[in-house]
PDB file of N, CA and C in Angstrom:
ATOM      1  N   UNK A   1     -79.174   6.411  74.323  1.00  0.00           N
ATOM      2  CA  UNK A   1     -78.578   6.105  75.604  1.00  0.00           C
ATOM      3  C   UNK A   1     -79.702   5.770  76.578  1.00  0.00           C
ATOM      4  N   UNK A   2     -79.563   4.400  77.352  1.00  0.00           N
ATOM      5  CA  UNK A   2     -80.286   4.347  78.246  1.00  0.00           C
ATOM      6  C   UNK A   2     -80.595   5.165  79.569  1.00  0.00           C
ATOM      7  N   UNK A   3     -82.110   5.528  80.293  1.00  0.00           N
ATOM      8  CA  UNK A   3     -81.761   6.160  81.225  1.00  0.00           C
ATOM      9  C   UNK A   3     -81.037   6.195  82.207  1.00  0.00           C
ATOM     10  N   UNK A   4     -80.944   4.749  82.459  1.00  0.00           N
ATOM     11  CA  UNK A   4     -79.948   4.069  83.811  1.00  0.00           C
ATOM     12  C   UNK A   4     -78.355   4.370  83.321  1.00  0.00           C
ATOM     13  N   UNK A   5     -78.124   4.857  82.466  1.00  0.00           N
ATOM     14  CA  UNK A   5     -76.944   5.467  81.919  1.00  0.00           C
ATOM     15  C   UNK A   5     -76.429   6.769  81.860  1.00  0.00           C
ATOM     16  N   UNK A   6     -77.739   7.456  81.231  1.00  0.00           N
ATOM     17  CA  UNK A   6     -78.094   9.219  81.608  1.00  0.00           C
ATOM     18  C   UNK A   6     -77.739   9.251  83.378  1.00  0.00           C
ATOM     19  N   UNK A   7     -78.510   8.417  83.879  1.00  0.00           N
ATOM     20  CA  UNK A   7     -78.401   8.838  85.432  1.00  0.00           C
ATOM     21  C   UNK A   7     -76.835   8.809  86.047  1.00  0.00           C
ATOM     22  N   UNK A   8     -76.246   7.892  85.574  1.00  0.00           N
ATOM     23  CA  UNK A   8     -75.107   7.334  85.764  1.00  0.00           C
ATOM     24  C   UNK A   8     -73.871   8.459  85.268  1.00  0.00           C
ATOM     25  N   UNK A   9     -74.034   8.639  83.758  1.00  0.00           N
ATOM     26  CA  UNK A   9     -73.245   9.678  83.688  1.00  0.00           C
ATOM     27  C   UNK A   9     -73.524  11.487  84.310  1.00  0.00           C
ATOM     28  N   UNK A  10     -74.443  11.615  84.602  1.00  0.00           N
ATOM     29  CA  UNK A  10     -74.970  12.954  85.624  1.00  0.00           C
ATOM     30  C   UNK A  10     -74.640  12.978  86.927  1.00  0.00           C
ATOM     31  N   UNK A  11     -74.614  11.434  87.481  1.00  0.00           N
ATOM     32  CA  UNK A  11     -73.819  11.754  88.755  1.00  0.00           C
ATOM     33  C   UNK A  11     -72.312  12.213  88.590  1.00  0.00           C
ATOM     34  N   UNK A  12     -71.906  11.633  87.869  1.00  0.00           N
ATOM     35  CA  UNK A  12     -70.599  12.227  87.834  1.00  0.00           C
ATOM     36  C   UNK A  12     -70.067  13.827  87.933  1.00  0.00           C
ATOM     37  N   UNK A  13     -71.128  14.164  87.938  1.00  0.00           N
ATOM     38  CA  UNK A  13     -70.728  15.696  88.048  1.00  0.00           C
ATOM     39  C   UNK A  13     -71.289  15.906  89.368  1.00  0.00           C
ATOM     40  N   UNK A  14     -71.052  14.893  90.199  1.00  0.00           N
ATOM     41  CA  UNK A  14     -72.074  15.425  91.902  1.00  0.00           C
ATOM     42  C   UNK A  14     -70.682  14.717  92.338  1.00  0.00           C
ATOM     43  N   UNK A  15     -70.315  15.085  94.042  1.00  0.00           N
ATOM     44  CA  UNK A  15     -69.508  14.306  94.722  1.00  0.00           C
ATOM     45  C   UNK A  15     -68.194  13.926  94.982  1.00  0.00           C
ATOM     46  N   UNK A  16     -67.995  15.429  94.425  1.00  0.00           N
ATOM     47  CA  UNK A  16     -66.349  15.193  93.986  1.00  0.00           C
ATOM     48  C   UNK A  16     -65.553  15.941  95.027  1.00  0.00           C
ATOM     49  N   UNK A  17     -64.815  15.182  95.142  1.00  0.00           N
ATOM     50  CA  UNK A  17     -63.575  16.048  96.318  1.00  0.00           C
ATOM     51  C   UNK A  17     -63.486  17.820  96.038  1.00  0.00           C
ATOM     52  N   UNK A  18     -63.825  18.666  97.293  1.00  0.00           N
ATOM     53  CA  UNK A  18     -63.680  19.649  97.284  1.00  0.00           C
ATOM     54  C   UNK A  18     -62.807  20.303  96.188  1.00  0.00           C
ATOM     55  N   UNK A  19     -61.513  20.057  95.991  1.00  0.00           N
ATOM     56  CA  UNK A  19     -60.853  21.136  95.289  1.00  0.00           C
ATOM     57  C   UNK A  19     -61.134  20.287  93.508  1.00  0.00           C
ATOM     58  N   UNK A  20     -61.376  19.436  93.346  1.00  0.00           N
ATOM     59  CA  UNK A  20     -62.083  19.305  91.842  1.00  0.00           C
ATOM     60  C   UNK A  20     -63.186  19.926  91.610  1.00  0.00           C
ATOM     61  N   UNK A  21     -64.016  20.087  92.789  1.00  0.00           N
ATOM     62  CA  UNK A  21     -65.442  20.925  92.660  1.00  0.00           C
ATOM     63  C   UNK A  21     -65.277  22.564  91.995  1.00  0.00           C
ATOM     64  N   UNK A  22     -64.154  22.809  93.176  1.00  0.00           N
ATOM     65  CA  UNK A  22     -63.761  24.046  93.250  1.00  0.00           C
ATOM     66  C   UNK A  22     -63.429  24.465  91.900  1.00  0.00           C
ATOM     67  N   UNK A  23     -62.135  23.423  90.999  1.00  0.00           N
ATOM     68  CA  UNK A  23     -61.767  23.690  90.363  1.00  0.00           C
ATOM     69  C   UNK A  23     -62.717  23.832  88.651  1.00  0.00           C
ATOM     70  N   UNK A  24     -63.993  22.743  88.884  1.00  0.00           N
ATOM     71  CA  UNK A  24     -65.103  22.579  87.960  1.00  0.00           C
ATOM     72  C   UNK A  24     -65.480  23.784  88.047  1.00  0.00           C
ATOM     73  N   UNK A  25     -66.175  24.469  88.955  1.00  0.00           N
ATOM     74  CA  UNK A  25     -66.729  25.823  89.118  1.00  0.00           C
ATOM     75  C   UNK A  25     -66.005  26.872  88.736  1.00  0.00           C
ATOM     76  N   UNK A  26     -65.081  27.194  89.002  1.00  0.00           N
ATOM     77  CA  UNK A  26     -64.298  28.402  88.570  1.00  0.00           C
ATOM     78  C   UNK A  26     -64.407  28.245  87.173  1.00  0.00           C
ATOM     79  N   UNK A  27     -64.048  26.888  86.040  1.00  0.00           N
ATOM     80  CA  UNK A  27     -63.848  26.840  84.952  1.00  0.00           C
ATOM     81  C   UNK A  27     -65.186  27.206  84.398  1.00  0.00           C
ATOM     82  N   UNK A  28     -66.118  26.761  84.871  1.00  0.00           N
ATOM     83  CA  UNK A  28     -67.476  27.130  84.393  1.00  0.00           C
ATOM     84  C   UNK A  28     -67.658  28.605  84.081  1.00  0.00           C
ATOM     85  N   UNK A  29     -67.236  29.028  85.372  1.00  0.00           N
ATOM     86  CA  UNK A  29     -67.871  30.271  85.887  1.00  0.00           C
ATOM     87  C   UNK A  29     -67.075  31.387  84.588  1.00  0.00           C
ATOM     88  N   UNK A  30     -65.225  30.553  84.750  1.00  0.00           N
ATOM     89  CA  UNK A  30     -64.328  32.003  83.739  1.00  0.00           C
ATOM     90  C   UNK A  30     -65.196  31.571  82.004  1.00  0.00           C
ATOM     91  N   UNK A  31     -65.663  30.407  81.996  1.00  0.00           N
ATOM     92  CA  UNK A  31     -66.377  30.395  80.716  1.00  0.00           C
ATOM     93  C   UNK A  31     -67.654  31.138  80.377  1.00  0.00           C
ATOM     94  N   UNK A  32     -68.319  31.259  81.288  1.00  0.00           N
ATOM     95  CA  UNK A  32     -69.607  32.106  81.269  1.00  0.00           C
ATOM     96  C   UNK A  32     -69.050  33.761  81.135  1.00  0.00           C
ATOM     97  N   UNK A  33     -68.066  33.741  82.118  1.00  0.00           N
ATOM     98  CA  UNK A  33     -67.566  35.059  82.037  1.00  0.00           C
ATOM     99  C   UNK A  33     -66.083  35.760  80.870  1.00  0.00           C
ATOM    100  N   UNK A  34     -66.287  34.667  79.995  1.00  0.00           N
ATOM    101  CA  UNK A  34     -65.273  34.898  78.958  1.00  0.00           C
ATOM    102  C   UNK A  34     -63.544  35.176  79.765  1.00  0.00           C
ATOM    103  N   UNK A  35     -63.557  34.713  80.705  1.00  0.00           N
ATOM    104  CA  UNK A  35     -62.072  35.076  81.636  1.00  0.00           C
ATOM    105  C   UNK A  35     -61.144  34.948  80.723  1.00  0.00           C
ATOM    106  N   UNK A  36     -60.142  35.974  80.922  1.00  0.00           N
ATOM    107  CA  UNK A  36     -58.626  35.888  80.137  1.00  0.00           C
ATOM    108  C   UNK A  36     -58.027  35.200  80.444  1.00  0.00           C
ATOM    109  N   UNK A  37     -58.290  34.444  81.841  1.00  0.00           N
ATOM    110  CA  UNK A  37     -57.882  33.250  82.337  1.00  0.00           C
ATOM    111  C   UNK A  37     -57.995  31.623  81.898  1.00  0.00           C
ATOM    112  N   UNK A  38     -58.862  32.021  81.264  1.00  0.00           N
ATOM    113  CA  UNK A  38     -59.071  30.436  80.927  1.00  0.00           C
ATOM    114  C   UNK A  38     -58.647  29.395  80.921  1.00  0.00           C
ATOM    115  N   UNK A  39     -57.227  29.662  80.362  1.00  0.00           N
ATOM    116  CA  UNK A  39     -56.524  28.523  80.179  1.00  0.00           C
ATOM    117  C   UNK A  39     -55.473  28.195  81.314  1.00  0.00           C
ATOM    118  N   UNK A  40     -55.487  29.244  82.135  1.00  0.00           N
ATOM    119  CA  UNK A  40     -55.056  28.212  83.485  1.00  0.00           C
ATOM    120  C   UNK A  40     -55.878  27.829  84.427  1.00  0.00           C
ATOM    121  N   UNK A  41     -57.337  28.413  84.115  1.00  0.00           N
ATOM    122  CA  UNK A  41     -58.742  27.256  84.597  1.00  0.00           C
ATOM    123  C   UNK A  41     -58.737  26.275  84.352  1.00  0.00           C
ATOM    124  N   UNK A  42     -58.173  26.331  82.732  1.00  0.00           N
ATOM    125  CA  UNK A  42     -58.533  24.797  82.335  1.00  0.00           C
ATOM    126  C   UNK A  42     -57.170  23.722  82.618  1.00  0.00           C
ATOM    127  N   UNK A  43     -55.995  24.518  82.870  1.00  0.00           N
ATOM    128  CA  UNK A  43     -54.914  23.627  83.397  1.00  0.00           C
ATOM    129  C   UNK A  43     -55.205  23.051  85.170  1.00  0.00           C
ATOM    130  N   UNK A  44     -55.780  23.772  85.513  1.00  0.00           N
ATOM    131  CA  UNK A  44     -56.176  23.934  86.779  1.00  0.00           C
ATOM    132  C   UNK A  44     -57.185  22.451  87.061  1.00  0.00           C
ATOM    133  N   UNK A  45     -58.372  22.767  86.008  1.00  0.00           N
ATOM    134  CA  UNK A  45     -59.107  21.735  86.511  1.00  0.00           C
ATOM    135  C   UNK A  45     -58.661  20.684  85.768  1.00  0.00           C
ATOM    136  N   UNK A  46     -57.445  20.384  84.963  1.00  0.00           N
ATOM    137  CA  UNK A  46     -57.201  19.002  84.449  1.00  0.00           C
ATOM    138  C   UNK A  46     -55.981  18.388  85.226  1.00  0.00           C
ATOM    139  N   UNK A  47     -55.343  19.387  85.873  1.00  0.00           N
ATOM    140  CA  UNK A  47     -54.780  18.609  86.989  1.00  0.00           C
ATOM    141  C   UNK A  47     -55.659  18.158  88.384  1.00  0.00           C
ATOM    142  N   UNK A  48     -56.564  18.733  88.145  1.00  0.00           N
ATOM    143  CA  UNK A  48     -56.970  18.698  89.620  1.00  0.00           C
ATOM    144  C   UNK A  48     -58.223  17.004  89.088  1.00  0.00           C
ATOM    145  N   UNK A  49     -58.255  16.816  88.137  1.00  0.00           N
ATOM    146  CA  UNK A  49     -59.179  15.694  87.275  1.00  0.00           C
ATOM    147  C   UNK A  49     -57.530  14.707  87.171  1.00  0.00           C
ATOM    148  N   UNK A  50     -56.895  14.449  87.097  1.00  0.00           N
ATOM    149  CA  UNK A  50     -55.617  13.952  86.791  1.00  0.00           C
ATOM    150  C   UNK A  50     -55.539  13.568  88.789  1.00  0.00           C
ATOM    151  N   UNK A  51     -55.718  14.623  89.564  1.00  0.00           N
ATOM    152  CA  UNK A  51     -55.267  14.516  90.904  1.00  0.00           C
ATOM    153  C   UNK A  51     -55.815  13.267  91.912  1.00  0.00           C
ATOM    154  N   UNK A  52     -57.420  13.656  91.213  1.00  0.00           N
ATOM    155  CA  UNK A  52     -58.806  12.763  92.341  1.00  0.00           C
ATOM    156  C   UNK A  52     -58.513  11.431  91.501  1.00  0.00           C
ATOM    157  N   UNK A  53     -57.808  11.416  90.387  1.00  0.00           N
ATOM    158  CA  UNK A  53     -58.014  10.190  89.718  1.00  0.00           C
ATOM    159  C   UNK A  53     -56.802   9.128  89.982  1.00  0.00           C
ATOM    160  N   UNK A  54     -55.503   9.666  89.614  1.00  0.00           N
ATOM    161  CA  UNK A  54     -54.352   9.002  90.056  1.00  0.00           C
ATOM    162  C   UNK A  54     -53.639   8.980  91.335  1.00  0.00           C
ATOM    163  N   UNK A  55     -53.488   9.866  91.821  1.00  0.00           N
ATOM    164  CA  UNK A  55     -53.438  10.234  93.228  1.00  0.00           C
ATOM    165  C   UNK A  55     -53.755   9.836  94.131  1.00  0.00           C
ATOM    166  N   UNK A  56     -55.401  10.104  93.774  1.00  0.00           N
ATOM    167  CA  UNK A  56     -55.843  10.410  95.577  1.00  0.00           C
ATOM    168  C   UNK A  56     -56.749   9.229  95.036  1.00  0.00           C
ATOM    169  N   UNK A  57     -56.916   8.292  93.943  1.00  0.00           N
ATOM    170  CA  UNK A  57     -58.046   7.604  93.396  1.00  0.00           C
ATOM    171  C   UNK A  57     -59.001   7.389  94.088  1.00  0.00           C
ATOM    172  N   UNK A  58     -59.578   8.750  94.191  1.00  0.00           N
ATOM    173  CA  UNK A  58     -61.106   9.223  94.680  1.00  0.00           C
ATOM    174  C   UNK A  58     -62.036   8.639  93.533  1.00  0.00           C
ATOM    175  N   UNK A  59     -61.724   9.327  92.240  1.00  0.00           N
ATOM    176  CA  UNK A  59     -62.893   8.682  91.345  1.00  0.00           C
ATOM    177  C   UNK A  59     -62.077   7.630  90.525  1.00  0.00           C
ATOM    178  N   UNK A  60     -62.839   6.835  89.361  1.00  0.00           N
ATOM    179  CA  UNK A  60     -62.665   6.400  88.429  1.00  0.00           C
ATOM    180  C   UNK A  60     -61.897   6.635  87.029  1.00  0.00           C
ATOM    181  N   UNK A  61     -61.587   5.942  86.922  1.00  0.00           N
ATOM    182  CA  UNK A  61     -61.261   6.426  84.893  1.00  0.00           C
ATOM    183  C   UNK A  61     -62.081   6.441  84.443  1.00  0.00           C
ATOM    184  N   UNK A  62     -63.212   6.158  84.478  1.00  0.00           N
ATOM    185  CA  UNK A  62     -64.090   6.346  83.652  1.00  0.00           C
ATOM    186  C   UNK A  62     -64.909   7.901  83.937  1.00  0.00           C
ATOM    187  N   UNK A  63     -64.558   7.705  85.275  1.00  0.00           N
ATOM    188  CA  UNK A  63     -65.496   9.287  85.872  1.00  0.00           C
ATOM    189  C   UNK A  63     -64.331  10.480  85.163  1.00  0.00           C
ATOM    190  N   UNK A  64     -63.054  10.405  85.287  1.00  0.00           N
ATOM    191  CA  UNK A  64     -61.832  11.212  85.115  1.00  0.00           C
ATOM    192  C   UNK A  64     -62.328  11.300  83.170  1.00  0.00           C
ATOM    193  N   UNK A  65     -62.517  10.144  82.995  1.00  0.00           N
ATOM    194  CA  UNK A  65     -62.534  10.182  81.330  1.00  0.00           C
ATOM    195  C   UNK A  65     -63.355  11.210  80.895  1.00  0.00           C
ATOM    196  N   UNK A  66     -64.941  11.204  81.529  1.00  0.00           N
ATOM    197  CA  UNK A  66     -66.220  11.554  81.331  1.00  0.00           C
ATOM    198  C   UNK A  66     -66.087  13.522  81.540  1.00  0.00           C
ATOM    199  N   UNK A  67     -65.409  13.595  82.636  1.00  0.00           N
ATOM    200  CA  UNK A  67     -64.871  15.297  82.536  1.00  0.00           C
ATOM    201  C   UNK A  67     -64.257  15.915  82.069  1.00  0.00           C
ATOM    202  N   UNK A  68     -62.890  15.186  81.191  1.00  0.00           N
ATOM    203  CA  UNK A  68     -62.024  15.558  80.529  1.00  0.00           C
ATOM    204  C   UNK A  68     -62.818  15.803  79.240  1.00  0.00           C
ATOM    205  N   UNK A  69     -63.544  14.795  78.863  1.00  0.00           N
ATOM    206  CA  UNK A  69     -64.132  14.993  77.573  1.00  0.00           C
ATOM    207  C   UNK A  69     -65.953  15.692  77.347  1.00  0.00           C
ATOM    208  N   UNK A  70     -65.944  15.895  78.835  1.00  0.00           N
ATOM    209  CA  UNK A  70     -67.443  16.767  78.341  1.00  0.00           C
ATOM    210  C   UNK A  70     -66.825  18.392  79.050  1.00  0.00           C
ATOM    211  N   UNK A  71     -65.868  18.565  79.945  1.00  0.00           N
ATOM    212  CA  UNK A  71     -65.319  20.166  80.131  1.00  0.00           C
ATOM    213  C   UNK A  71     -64.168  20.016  79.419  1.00  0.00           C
ATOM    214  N   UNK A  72     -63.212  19.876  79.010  1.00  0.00           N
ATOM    215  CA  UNK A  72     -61.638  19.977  78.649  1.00  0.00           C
ATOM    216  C   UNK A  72     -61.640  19.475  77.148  1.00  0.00           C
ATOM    217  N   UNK A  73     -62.191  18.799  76.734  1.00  0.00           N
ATOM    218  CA  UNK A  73     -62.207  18.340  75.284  1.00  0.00           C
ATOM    219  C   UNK A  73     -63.059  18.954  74.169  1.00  0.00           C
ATOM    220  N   UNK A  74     -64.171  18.845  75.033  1.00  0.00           N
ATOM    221  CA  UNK A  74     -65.764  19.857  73.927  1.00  0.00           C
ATOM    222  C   UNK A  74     -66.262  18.356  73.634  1.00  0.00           C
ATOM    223  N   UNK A  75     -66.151  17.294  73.941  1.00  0.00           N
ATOM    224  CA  UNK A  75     -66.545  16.250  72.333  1.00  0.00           C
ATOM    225  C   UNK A  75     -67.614  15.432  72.982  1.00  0.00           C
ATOM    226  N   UNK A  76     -68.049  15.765  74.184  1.00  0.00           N
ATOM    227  CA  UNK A  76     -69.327  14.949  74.592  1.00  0.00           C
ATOM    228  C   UNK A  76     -70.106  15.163  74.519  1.00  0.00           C
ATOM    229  N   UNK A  77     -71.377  14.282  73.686  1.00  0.00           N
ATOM    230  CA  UNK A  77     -72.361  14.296  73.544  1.00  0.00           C
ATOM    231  C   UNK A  77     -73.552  13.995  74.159  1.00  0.00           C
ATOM    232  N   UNK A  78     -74.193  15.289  74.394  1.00  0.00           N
ATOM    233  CA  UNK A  78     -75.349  14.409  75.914  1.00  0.00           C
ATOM    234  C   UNK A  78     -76.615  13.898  75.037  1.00  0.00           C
TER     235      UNK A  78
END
C-alpha cells in the first residue's frame, strides 16, 4: 500500500461527528475492557457509522466502508 494511501486511510479515523466518535470510543474502550456489553457497542457504533453516512452524509462510503470493516467486521488489513 502506498503511503499517500496509509495516510488517507488513517485519517479516517480523525474528524468524525461527535456521536460516531463517541460511539468509536466506547466500542474500543468495552473491547479493551472485555464489556458484557459489547454487542450493543457494537450495534451502537454501526448505527451511528450507518447514521454520519446515510443520513447526515457527513462521511463517505468509502470512509463508512473502511470502519465497518476494520471495527465491526475484524477483516482489515493494515
Amino acid at each position: 500500500m502506498s503511503e499517500k494511501n496509509e495516510e488517507l486511510l488513517r485519517s479516517y479515523e480523525y474528524g468524525l461527528p461527535s456521536y460516531l466518535q463517541h460511539d468509536l470510543d466506547a466500542y474500543k474502550e468495552g473491547l479493551i475492557n472485555h464489556s458484557t456489553l459489547i454487542d450493543c457497542l457494537w450495534g451502537e457504533l454501526y448505527g451511528s457509522i450507518n447514521m454520519a453516512e446515510i443520513s447526515d452524509n457527513i462521511i463517505s462510503h468509502e470512509h463508512a466502508e473502511y470502519l465497518r470493516h476494520k471495527f465491526l467486521w475484524g477483516d482489515y488489513d493494515e
